[in-house]
C-alpha atoms as a PDB file:
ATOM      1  CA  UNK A   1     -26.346  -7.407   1.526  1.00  0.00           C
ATOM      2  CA  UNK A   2     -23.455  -6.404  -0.682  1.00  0.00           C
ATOM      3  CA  UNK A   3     -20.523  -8.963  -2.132  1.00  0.00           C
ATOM      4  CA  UNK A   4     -17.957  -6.435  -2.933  1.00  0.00           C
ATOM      5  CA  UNK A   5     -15.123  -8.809  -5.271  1.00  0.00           C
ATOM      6  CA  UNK A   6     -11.651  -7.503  -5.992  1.00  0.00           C
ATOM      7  CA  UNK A   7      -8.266  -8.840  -6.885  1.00  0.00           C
ATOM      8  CA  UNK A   8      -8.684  -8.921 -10.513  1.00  0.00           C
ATOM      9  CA  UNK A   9      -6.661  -7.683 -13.667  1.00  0.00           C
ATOM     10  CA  UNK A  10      -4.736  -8.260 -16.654  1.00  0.00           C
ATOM     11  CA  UNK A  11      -2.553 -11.604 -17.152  1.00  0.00           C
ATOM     12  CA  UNK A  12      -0.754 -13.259 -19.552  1.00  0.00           C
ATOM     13  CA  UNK A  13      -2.306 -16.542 -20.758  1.00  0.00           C
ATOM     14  CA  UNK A  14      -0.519 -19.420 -17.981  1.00  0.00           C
ATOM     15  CA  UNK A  15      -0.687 -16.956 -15.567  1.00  0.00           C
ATOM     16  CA  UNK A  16      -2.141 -17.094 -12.010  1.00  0.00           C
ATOM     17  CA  UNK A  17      -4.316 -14.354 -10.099  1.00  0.00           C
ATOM     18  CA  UNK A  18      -6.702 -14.398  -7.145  1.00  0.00           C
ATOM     19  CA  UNK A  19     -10.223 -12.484  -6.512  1.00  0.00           C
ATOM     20  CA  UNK A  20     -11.468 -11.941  -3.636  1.00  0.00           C
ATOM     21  CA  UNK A  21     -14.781 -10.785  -2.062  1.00  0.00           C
ATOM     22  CA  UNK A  22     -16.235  -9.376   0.966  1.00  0.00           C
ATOM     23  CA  UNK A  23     -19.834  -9.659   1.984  1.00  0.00           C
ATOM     24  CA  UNK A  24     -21.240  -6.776   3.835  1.00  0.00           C
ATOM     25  CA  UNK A  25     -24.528  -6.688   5.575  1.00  0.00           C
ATOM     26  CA  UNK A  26     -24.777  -9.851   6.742  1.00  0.00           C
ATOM     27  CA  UNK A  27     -24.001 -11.674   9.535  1.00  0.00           C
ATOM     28  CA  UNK A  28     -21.477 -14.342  10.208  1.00  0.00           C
ATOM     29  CA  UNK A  29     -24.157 -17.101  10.698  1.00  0.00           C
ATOM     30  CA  UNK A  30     -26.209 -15.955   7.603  1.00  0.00           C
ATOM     31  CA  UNK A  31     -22.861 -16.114   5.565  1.00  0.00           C
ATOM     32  CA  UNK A  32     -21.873 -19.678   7.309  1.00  0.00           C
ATOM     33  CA  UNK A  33     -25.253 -21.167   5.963  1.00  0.00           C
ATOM     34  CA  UNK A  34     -25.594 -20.630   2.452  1.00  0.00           C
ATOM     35  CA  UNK A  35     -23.087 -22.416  -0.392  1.00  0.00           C
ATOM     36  CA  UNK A  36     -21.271 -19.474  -1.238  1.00  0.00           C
ATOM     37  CA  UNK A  37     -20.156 -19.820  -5.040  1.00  0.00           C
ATOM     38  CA  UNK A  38     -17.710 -17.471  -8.036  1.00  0.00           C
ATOM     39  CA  UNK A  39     -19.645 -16.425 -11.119  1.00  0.00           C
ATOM     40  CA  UNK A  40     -17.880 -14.938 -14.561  1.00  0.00           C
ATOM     41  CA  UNK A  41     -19.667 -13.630 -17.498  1.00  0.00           C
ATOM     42  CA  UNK A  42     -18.063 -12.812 -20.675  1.00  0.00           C
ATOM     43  CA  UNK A  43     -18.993 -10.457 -23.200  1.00  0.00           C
ATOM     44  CA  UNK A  44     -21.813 -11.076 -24.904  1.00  0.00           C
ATOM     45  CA  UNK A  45     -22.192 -14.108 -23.297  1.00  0.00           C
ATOM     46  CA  UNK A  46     -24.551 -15.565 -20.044  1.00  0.00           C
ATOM     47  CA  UNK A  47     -23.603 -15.704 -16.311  1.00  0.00           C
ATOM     48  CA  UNK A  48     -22.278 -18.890 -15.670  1.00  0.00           C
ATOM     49  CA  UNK A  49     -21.280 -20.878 -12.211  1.00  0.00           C
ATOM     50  CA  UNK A  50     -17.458 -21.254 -11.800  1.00  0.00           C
ATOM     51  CA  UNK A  51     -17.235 -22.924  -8.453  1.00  0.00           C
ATOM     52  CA  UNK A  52     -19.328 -23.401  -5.034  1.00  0.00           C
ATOM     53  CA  UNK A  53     -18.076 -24.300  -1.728  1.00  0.00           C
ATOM     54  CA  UNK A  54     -20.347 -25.310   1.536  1.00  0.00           C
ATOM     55  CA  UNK A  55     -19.424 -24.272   4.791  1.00  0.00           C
ATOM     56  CA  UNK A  56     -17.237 -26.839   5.570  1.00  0.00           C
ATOM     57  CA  UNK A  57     -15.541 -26.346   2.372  1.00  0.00           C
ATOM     58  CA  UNK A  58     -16.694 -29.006   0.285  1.00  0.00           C
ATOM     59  CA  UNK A  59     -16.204 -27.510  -3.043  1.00  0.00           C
ATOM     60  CA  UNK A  60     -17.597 -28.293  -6.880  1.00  0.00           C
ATOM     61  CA  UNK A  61     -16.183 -26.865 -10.029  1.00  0.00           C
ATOM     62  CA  UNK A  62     -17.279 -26.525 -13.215  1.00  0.00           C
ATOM     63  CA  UNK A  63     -15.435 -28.938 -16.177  1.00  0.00           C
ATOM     64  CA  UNK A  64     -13.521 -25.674 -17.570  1.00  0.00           C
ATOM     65  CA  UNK A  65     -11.958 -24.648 -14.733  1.00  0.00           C
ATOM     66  CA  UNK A  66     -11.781 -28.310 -12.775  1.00  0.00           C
ATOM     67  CA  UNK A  67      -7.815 -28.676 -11.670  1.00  0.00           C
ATOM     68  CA  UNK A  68      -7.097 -24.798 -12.639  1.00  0.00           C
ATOM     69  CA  UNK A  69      -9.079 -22.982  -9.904  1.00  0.00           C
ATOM     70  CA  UNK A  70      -9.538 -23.136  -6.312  1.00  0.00           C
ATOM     71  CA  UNK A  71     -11.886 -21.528  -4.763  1.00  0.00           C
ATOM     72  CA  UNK A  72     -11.904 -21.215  -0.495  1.00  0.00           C
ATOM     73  CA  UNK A  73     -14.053 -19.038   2.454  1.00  0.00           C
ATOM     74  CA  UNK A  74     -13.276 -17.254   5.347  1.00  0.00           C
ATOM     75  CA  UNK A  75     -15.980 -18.004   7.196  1.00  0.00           C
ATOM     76  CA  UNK A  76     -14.982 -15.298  10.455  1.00  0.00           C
ATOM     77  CA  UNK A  77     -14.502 -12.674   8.118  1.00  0.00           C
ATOM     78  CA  UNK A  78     -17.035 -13.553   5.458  1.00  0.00           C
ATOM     79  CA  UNK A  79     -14.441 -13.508   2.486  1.00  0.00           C
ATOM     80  CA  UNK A  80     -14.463 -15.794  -0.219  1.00  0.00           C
ATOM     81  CA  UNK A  81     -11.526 -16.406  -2.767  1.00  0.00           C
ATOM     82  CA  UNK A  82     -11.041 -17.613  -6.059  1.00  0.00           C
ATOM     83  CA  UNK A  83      -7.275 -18.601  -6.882  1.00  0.00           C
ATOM     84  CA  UNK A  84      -6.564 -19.017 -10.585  1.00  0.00           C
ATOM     85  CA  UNK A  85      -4.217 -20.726 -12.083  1.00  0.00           C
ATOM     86  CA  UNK A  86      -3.267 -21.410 -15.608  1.00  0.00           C
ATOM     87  CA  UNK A  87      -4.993 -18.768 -16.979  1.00  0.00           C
ATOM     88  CA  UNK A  88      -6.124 -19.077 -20.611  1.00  0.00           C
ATOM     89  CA  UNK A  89      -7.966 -16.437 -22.836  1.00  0.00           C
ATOM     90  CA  UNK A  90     -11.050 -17.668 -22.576  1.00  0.00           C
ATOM     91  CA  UNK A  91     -11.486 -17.044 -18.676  1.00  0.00           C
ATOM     92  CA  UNK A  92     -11.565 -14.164 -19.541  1.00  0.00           C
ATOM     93  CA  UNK A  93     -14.789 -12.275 -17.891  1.00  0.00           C
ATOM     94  CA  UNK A  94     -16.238 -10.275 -15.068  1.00  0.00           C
ATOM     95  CA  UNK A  95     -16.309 -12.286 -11.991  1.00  0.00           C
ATOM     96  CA  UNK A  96     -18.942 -12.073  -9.442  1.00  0.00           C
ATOM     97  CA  UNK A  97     -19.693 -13.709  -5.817  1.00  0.00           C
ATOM     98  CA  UNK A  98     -23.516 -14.807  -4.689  1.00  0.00           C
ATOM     99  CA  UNK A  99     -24.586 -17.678  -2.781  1.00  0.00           C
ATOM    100  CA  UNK A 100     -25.770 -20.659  -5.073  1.00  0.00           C
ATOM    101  CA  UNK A 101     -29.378 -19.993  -5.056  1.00  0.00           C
ATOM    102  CA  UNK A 102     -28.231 -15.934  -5.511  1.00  0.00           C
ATOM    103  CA  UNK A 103     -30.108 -14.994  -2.958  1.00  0.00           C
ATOM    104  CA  UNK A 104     -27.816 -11.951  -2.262  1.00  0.00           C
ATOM    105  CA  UNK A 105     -27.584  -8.530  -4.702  1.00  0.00           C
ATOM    106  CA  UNK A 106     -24.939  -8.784  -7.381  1.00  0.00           C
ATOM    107  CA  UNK A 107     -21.786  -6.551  -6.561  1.00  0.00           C
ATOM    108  CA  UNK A 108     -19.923  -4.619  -9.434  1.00  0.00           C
ATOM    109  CA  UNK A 109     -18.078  -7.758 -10.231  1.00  0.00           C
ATOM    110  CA  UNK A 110     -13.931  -7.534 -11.131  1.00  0.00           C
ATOM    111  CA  UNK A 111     -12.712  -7.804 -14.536  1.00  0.00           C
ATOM    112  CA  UNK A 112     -10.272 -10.638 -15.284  1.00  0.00           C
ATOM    113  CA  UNK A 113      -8.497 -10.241 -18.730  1.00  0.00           C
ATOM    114  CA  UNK A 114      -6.296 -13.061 -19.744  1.00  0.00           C
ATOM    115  CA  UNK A 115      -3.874 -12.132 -23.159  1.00  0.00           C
ATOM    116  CA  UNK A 116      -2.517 -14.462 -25.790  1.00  0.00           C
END
């Protein structure tokens, strides 16, 4: 099973962008029952939870991001999204997508890089 995230890139600081990610090798039902959730880890720092969302879309956030970012699934398609708003330096990070208890293999992740 392989999350493959995209979407990311440079951005000013107040900017928006959205990530994306596809799971592979897994079937629609085994993506519909797991919390799916958006992971970022910045240099030289730990893997931390950004957001989760159940499969009927009930979603958590952590305090940082809480009113910035949005995150939303595709359940038919197995896609998950991240949309980011008000970017600020310190988002910066590689972003990643796993299921809450990260159960599934960690993809190559896609660099976000807010600048000041």
């Amino acid at each position: 099973v392989q999350p493959v995230e995209s979407g990311g890139g440079l951005v000013q600081a107040g900017g928006s962008l959205r990530v994306s990610c596809r799971i592979s090798g897994i079937i629609t039902s085994e993506f519909n029952s797991r919390i799916m959730g958006w992971y970022r880890q910045a240099p030289g720092k730990q893997r931390e939870l950004v957001a989760t969302i159940t499969r009927l879309s009930a979603t958590n956030y952590a305090d940082s991001v809480k009113g910035r970012f949005t995150i939303s699934r595709d359940n038919a398609n197995k896609r998950l999204h991240l949309q980011m708003n008000s970017l600020k330096p310190e988002d910066t990070a590689v972003y990643y997508c796993n299921s809450d208890t990260q159960d599934l293999y960690w993809g190559q992740g896609t660099q976000v890089t807010v600048s000041s």
